[in-house]
PDB file of N, CA and C in Angstrom:
ATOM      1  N   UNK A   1     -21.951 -17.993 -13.516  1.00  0.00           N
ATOM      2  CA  UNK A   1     -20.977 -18.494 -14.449  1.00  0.00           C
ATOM      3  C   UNK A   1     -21.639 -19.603 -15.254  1.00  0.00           C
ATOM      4  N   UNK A   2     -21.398 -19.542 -16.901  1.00  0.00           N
ATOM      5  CA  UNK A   2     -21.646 -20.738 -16.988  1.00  0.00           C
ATOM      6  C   UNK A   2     -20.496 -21.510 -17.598  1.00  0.00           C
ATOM      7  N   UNK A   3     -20.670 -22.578 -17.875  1.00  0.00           N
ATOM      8  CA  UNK A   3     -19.850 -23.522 -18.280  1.00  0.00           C
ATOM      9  C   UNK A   3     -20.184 -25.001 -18.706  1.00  0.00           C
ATOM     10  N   UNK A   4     -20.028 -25.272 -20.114  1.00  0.00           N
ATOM     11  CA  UNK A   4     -20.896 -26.507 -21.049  1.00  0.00           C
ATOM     12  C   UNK A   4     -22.292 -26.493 -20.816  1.00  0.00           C
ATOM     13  N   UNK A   5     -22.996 -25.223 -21.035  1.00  0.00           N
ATOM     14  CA  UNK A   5     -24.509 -25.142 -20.788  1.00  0.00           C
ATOM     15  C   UNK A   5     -24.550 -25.134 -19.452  1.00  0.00           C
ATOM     16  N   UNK A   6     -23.710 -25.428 -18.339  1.00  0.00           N
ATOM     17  CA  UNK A   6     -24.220 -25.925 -16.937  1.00  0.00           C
ATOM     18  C   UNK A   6     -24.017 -23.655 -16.282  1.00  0.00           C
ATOM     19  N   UNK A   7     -25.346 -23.776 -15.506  1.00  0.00           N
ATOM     20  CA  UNK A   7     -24.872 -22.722 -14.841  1.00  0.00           C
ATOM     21  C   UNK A   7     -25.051 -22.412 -13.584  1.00  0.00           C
ATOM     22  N   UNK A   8     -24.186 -21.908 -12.923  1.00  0.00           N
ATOM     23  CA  UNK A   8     -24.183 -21.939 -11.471  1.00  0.00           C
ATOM     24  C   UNK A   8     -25.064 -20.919 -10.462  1.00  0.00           C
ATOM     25  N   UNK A   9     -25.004 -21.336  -9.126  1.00  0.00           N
ATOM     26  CA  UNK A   9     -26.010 -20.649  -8.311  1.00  0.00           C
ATOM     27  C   UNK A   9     -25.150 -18.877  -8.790  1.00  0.00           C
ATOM     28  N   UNK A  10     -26.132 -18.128  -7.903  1.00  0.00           N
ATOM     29  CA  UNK A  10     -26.027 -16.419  -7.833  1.00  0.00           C
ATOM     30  C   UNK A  10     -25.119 -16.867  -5.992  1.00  0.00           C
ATOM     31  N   UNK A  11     -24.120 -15.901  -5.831  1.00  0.00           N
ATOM     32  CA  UNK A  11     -23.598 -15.573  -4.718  1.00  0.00           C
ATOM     33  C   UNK A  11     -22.918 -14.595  -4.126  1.00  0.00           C
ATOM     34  N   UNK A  12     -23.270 -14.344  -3.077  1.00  0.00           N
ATOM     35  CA  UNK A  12     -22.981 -12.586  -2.787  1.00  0.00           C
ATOM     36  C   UNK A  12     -21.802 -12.622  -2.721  1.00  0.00           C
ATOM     37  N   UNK A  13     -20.814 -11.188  -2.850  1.00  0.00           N
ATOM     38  CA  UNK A  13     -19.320 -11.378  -3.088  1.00  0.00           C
ATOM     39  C   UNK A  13     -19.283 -10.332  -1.833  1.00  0.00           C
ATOM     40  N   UNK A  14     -19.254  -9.785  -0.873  1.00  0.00           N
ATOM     41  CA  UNK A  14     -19.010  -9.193   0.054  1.00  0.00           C
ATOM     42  C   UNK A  14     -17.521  -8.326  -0.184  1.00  0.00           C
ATOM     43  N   UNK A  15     -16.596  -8.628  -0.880  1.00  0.00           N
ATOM     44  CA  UNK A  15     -15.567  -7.432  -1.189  1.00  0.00           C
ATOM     45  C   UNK A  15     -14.665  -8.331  -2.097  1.00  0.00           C
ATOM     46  N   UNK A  16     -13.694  -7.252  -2.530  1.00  0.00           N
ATOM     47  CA  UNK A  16     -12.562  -7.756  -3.364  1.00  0.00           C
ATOM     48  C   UNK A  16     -13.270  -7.691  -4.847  1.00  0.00           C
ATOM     49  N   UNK A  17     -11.869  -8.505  -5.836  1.00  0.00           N
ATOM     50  CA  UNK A  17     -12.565  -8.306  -7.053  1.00  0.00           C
ATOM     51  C   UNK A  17     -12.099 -10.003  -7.370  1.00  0.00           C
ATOM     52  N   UNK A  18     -12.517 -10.028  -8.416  1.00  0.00           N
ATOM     53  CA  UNK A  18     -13.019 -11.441  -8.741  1.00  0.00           C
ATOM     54  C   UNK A  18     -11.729 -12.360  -9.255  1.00  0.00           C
ATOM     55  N   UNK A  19     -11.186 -12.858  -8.871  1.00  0.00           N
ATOM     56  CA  UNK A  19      -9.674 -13.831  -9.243  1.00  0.00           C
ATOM     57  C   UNK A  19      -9.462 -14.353 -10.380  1.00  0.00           C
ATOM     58  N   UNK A  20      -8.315 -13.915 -11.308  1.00  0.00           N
ATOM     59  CA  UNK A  20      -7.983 -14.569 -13.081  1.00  0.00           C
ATOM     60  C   UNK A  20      -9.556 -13.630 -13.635  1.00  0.00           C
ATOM     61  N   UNK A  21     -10.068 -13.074 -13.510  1.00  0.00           N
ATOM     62  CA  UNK A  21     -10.882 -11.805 -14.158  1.00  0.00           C
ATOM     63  C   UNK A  21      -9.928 -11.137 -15.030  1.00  0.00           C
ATOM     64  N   UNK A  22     -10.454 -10.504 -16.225  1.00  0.00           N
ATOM     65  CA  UNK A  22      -9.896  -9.651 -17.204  1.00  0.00           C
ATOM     66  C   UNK A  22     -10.147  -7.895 -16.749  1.00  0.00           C
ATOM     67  N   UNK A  23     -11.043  -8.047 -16.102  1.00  0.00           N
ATOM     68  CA  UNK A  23     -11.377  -6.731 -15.324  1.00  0.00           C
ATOM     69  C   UNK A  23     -10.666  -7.137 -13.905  1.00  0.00           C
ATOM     70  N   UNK A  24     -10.489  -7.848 -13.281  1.00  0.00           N
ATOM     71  CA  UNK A  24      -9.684  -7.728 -12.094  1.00  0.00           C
ATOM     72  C   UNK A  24      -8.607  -6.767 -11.929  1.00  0.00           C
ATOM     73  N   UNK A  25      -7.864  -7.096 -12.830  1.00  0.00           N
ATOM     74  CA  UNK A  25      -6.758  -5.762 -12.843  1.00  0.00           C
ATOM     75  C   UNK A  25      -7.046  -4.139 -12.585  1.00  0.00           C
ATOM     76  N   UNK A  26      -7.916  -3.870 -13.602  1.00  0.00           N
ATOM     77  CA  UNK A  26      -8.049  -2.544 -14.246  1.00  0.00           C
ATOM     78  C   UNK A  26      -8.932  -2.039 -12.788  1.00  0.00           C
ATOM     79  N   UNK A  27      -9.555  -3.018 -12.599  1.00  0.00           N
ATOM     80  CA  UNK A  27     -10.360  -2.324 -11.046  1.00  0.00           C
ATOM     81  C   UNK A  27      -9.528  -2.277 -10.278  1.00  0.00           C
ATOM     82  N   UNK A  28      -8.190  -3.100  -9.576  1.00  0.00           N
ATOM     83  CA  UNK A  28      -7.922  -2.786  -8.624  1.00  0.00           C
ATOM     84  C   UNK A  28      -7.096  -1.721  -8.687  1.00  0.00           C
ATOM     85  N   UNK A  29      -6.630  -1.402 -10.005  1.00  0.00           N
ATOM     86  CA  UNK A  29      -6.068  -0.016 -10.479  1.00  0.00           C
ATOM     87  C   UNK A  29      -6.438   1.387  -9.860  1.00  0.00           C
ATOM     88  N   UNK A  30      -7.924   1.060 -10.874  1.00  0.00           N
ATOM     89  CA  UNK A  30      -8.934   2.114 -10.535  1.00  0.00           C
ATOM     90  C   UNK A  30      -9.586   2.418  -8.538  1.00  0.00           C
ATOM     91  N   UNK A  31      -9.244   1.244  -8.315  1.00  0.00           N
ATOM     92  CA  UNK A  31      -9.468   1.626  -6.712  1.00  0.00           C
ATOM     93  C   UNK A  31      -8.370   2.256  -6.226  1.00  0.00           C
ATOM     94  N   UNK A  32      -7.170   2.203  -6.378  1.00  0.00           N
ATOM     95  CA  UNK A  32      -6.183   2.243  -5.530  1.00  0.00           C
ATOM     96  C   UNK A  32      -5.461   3.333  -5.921  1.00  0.00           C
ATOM     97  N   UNK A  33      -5.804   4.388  -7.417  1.00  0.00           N
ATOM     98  CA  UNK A  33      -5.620   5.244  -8.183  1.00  0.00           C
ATOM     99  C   UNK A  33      -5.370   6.490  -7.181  1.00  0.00           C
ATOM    100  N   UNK A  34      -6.140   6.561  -6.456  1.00  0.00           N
ATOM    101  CA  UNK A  34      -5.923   7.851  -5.091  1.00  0.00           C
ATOM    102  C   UNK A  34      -4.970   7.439  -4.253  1.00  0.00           C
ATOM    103  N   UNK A  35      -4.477   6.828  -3.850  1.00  0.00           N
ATOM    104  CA  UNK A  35      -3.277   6.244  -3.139  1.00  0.00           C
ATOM    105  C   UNK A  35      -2.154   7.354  -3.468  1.00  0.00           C
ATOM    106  N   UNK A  36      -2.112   7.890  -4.353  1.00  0.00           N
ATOM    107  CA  UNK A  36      -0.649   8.877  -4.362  1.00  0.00           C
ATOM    108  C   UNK A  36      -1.104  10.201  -4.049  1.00  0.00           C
ATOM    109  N   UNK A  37      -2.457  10.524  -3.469  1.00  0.00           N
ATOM    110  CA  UNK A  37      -2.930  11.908  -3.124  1.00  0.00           C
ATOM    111  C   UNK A  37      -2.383  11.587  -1.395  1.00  0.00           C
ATOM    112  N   UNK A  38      -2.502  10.716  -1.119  1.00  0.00           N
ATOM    113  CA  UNK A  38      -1.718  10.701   0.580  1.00  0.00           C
ATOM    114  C   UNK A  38      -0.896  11.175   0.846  1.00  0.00           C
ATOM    115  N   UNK A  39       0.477  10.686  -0.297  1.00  0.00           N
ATOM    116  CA  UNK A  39       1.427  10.911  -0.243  1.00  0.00           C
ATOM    117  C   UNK A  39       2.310  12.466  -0.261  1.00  0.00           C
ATOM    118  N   UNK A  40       2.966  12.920  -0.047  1.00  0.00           N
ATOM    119  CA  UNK A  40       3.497  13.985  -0.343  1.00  0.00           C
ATOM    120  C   UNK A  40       5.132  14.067  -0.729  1.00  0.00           C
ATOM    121  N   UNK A  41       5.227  13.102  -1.833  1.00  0.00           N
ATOM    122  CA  UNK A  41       6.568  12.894  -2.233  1.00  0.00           C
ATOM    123  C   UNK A  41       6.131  11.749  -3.406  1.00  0.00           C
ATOM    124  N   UNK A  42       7.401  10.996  -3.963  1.00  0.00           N
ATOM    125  CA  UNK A  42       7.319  10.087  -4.578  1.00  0.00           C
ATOM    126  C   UNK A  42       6.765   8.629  -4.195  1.00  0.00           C
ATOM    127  N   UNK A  43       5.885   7.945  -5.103  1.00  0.00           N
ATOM    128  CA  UNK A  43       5.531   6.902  -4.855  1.00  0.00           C
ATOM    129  C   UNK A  43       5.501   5.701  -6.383  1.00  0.00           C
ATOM    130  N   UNK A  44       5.645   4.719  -6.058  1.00  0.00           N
ATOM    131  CA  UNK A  44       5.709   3.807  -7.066  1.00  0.00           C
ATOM    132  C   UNK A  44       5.009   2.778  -6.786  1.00  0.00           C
ATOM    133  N   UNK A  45       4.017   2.400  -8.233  1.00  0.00           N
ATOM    134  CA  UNK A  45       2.880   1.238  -7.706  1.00  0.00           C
ATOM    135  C   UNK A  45       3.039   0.568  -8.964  1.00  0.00           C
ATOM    136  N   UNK A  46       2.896  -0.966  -8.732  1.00  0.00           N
ATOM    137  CA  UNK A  46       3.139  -1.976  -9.692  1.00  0.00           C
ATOM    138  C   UNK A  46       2.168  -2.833  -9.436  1.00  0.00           C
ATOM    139  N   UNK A  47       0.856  -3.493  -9.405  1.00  0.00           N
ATOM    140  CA  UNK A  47       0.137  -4.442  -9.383  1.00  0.00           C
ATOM    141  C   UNK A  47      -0.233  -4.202  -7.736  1.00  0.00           C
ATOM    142  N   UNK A  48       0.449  -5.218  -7.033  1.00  0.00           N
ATOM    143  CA  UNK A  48      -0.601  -4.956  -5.748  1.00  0.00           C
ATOM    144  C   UNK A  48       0.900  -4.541  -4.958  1.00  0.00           C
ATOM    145  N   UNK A  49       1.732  -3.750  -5.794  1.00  0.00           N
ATOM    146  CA  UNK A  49       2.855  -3.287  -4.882  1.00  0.00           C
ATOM    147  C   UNK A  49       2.878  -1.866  -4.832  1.00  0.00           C
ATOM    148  N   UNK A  50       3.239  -1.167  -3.753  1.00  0.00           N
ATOM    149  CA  UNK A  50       3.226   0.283  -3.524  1.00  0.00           C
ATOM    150  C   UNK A  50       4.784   0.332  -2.577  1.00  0.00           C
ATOM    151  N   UNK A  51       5.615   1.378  -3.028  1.00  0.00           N
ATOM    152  CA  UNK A  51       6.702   2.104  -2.758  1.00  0.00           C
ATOM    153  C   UNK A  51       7.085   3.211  -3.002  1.00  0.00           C
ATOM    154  N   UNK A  52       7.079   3.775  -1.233  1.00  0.00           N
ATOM    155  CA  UNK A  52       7.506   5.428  -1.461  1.00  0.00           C
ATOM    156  C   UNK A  52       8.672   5.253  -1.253  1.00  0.00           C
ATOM    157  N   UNK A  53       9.311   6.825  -1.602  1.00  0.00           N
ATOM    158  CA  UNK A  53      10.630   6.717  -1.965  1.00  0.00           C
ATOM    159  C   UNK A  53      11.273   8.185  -1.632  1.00  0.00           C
ATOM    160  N   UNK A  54      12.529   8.744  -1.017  1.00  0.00           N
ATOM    161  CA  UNK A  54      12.870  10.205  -0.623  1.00  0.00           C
ATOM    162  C   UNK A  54      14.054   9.853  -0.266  1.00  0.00           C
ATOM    163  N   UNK A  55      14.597  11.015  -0.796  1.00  0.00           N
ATOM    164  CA  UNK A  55      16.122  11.441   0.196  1.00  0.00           C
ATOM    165  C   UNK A  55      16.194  11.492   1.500  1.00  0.00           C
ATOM    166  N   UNK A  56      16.314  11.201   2.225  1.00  0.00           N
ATOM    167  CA  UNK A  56      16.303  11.286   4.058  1.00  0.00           C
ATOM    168  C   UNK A  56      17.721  12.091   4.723  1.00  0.00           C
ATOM    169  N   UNK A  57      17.569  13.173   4.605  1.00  0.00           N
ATOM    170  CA  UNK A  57      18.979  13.377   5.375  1.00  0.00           C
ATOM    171  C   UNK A  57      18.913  14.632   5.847  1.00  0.00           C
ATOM    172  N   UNK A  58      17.403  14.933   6.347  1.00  0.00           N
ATOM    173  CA  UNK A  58      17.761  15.967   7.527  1.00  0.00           C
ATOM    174  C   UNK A  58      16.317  15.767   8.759  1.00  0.00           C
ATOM    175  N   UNK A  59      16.392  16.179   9.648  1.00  0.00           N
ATOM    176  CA  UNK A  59      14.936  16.218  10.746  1.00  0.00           C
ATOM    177  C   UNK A  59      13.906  16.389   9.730  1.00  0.00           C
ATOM    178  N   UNK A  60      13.807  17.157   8.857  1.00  0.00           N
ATOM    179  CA  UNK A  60      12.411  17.344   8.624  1.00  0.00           C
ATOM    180  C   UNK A  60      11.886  16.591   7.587  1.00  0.00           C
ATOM    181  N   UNK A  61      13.063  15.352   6.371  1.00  0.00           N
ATOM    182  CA  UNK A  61      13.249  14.593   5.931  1.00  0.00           C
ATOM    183  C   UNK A  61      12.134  13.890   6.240  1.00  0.00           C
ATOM    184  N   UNK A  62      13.104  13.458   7.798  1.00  0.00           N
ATOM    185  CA  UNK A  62      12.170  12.455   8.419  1.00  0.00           C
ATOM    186  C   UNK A  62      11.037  12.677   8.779  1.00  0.00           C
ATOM    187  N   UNK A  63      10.692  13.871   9.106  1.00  0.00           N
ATOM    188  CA  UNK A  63       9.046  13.926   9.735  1.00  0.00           C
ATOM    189  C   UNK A  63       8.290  13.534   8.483  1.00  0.00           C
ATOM    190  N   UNK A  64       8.417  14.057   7.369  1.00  0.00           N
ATOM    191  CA  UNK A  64       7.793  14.216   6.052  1.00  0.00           C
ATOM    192  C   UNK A  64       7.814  12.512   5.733  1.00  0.00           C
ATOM    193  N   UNK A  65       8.642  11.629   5.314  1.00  0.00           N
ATOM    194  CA  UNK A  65       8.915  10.435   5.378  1.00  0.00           C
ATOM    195  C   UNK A  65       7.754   9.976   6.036  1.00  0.00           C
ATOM    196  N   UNK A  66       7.841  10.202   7.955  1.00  0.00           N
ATOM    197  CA  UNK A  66       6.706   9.499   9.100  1.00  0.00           C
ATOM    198  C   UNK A  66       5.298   9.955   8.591  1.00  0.00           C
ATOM    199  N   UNK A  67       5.231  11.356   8.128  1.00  0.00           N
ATOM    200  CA  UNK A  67       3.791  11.909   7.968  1.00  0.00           C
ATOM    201  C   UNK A  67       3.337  11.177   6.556  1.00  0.00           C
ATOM    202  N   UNK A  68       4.442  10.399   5.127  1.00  0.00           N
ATOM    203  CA  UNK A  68       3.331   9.901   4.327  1.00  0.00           C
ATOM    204  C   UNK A  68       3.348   8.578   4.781  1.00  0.00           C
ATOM    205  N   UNK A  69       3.948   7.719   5.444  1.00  0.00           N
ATOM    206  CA  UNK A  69       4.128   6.678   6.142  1.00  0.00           C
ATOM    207  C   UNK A  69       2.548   6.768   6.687  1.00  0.00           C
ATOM    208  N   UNK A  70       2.183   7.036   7.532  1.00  0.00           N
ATOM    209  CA  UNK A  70       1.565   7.463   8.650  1.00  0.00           C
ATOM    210  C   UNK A  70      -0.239   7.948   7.601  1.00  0.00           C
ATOM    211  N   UNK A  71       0.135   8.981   6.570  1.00  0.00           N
ATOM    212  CA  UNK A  71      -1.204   9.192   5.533  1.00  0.00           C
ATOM    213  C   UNK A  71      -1.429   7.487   4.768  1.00  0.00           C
ATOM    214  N   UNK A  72      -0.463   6.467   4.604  1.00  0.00           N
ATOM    215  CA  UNK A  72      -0.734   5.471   3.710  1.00  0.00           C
ATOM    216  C   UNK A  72      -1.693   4.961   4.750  1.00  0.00           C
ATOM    217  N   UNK A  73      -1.014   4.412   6.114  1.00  0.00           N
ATOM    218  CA  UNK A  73      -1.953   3.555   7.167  1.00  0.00           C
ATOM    219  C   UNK A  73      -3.361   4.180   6.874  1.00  0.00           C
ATOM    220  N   UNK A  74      -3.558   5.436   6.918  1.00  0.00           N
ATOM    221  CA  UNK A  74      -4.970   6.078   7.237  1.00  0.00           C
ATOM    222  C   UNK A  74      -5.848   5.892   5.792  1.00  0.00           C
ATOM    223  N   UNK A  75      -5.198   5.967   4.936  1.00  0.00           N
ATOM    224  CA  UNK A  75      -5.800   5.616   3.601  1.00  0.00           C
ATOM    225  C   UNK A  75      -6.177   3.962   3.216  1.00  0.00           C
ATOM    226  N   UNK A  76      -5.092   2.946   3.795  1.00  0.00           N
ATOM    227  CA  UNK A  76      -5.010   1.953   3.787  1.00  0.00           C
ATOM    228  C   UNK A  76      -6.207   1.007   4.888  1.00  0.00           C
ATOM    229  N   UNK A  77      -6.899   2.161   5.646  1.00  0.00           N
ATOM    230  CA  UNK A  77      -7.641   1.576   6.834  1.00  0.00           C
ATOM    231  C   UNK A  77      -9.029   2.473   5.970  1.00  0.00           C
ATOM    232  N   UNK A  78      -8.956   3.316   5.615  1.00  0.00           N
ATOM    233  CA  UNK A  78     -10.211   3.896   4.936  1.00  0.00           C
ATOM    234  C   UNK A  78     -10.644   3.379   3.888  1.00  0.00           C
ATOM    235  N   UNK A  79      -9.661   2.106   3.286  1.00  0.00           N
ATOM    236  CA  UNK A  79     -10.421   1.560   2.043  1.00  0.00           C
ATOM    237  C   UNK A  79     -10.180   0.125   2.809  1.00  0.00           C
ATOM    238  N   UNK A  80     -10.210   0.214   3.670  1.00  0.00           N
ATOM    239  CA  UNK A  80     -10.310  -1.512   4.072  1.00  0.00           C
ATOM    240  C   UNK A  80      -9.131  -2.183   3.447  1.00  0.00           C
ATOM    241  N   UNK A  81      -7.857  -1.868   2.585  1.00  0.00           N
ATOM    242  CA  UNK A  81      -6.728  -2.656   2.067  1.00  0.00           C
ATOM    243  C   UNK A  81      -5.586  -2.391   2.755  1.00  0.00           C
ATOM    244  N   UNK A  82      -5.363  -2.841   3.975  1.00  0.00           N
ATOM    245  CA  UNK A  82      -4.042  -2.611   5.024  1.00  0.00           C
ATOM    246  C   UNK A  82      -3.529  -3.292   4.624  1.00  0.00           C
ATOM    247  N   UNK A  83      -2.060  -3.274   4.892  1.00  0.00           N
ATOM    248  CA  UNK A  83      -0.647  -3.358   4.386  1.00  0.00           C
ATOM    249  C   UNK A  83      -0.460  -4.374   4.807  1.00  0.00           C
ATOM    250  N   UNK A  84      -0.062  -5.571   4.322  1.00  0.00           N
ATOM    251  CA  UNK A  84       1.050  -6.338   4.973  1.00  0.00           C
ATOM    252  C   UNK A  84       2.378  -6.215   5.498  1.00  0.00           C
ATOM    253  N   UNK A  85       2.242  -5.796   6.812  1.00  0.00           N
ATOM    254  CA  UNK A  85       3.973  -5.299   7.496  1.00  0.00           C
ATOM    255  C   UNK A  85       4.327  -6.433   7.350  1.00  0.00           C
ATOM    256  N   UNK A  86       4.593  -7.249   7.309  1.00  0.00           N
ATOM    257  CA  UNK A  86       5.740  -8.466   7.877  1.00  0.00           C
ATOM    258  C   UNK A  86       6.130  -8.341   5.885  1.00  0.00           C
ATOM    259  N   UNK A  87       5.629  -7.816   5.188  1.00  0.00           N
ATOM    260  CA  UNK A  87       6.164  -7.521   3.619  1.00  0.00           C
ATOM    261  C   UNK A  87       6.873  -6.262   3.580  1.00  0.00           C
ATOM    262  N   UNK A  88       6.699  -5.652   4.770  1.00  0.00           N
ATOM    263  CA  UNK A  88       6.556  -3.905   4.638  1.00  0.00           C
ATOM    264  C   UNK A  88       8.276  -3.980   4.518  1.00  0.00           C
ATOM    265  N   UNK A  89       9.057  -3.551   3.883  1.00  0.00           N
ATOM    266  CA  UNK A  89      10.853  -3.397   3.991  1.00  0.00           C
ATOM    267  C   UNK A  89      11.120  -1.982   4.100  1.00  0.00           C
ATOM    268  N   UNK A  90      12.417  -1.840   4.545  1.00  0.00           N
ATOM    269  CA  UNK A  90      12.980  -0.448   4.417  1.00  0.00           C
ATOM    270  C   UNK A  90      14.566  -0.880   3.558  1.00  0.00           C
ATOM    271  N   UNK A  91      14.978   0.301   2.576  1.00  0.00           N
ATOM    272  CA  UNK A  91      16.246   0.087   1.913  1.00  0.00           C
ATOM    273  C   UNK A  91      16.665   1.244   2.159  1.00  0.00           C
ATOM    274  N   UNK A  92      17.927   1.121   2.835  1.00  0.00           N
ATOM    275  CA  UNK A  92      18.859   2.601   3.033  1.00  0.00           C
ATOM    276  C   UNK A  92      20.208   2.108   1.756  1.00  0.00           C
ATOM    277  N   UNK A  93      20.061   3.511   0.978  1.00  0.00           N
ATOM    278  CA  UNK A  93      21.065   3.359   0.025  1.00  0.00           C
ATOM    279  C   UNK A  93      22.171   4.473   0.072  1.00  0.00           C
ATOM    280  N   UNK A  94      23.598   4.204   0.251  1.00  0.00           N
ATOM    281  CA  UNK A  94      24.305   5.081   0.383  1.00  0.00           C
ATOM    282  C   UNK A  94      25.136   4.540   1.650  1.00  0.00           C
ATOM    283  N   UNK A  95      25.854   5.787   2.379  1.00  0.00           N
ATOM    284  CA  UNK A  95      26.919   5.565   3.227  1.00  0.00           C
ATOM    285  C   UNK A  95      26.319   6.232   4.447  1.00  0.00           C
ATOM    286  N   UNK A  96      26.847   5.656   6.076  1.00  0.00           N
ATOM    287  CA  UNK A  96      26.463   5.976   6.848  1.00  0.00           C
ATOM    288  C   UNK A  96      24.900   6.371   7.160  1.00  0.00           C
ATOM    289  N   UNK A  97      24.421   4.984   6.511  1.00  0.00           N
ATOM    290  CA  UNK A  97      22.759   5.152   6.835  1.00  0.00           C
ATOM    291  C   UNK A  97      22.335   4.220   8.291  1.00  0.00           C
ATOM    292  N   UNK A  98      21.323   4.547   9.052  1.00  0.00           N
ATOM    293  CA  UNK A  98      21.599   4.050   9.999  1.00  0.00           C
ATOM    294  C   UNK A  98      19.559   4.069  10.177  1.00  0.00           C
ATOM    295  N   UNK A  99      19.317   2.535  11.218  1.00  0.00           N
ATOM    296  CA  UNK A  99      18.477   2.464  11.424  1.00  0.00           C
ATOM    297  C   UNK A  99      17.344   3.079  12.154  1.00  0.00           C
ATOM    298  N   UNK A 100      18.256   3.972  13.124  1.00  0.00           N
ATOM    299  CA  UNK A 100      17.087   4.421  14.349  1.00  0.00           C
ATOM    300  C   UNK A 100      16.434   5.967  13.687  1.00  0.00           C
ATOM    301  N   UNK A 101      16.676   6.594  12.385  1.00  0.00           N
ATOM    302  CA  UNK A 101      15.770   7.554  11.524  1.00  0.00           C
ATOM    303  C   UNK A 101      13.980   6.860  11.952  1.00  0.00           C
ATOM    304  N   UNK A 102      13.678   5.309  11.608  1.00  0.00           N
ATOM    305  CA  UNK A 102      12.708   5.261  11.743  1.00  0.00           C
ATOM    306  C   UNK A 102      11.979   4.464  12.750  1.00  0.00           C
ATOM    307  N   UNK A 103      12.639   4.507  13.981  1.00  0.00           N
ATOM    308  CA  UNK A 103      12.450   3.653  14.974  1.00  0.00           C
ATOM    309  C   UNK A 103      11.110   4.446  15.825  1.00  0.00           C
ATOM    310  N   UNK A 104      10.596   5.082  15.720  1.00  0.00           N
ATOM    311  CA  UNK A 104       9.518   5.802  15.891  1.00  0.00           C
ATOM    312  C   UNK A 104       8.203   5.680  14.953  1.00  0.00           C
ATOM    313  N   UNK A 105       8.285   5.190  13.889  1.00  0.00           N
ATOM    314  CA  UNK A 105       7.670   5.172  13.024  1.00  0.00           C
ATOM    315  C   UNK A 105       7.306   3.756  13.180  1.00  0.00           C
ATOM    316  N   UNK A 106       8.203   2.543  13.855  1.00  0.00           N
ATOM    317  CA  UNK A 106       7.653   0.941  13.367  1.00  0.00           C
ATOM    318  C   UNK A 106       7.125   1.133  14.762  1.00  0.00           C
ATOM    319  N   UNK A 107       7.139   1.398  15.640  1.00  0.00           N
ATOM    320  CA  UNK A 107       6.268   1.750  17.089  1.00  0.00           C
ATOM    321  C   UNK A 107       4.674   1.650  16.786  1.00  0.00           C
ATOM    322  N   UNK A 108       4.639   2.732  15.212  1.00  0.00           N
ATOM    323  CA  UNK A 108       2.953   3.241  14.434  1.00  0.00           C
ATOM    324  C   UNK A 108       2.838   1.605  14.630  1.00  0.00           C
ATOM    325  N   UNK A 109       3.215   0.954  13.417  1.00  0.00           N
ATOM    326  CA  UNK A 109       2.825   0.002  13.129  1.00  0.00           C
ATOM    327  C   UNK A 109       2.907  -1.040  13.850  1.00  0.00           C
ATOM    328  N   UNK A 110       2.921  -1.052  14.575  1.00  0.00           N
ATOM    329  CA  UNK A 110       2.665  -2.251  15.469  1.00  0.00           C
ATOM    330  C   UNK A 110       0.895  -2.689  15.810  1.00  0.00           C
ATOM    331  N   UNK A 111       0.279  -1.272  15.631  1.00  0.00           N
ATOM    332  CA  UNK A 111      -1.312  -1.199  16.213  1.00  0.00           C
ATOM    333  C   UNK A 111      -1.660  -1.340  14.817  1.00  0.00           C
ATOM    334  N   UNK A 112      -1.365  -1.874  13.752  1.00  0.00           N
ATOM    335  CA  UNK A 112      -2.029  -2.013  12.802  1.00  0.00           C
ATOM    336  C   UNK A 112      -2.521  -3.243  12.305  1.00  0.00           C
TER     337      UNK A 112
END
């Protein structure tokens, strides 16, 4: 970097991309661009946010739900960018939605 003629040492960056960068963005884009080949349903990504999204209302709903649940961890551990669970939410929208659909599924995440 320099700055008023002054310029600084060389230093290895071991991962990530570089903070308030103009390319920061567009790379972490471009990394994270395969992230919806995991999936097998809808997904929505906004900056460093990712949300899948499905109707849930039968057994196989749910397996499908656990199985891209379950493809994000494995994708998320293959690029070294795991999830923050304690961010991770669930939203049930509608009537008579009930919690234990994914009580098998936060079991996964616990080893993560």
């Amino acid at each position: 970097m320099v700055l008023n003629g002054q310029v600084s040492e060389w230093k290895d960056i071991l991962s990530g991309v570089p903070q308030g960068s103009v390319l920061g963005p567009i790379l972490f884009v471009i990394y994270i661009n395969d992230i919806d080949e995991s999936v097998n349903g809808r997904i929505l990504k906004f900056a460093d946010d990712t949300k899948i999204y499905q109707t849930v209302d039968s057994d196989e709903a749910i397996n499908t739900l656990r199985h891209n649940l379950c493809n994000l961890v494995a994708w998320s551990k293959e690029w070294q960018m795991l999830f923050s669970i304690e961010k991770c939410k669930v939203i049930h929208l509608g009537f008579n939605n009930s919690c234990p659909i994914l009580y098998g599924w936060l079991a996964v995440t616990d080893s993560i």
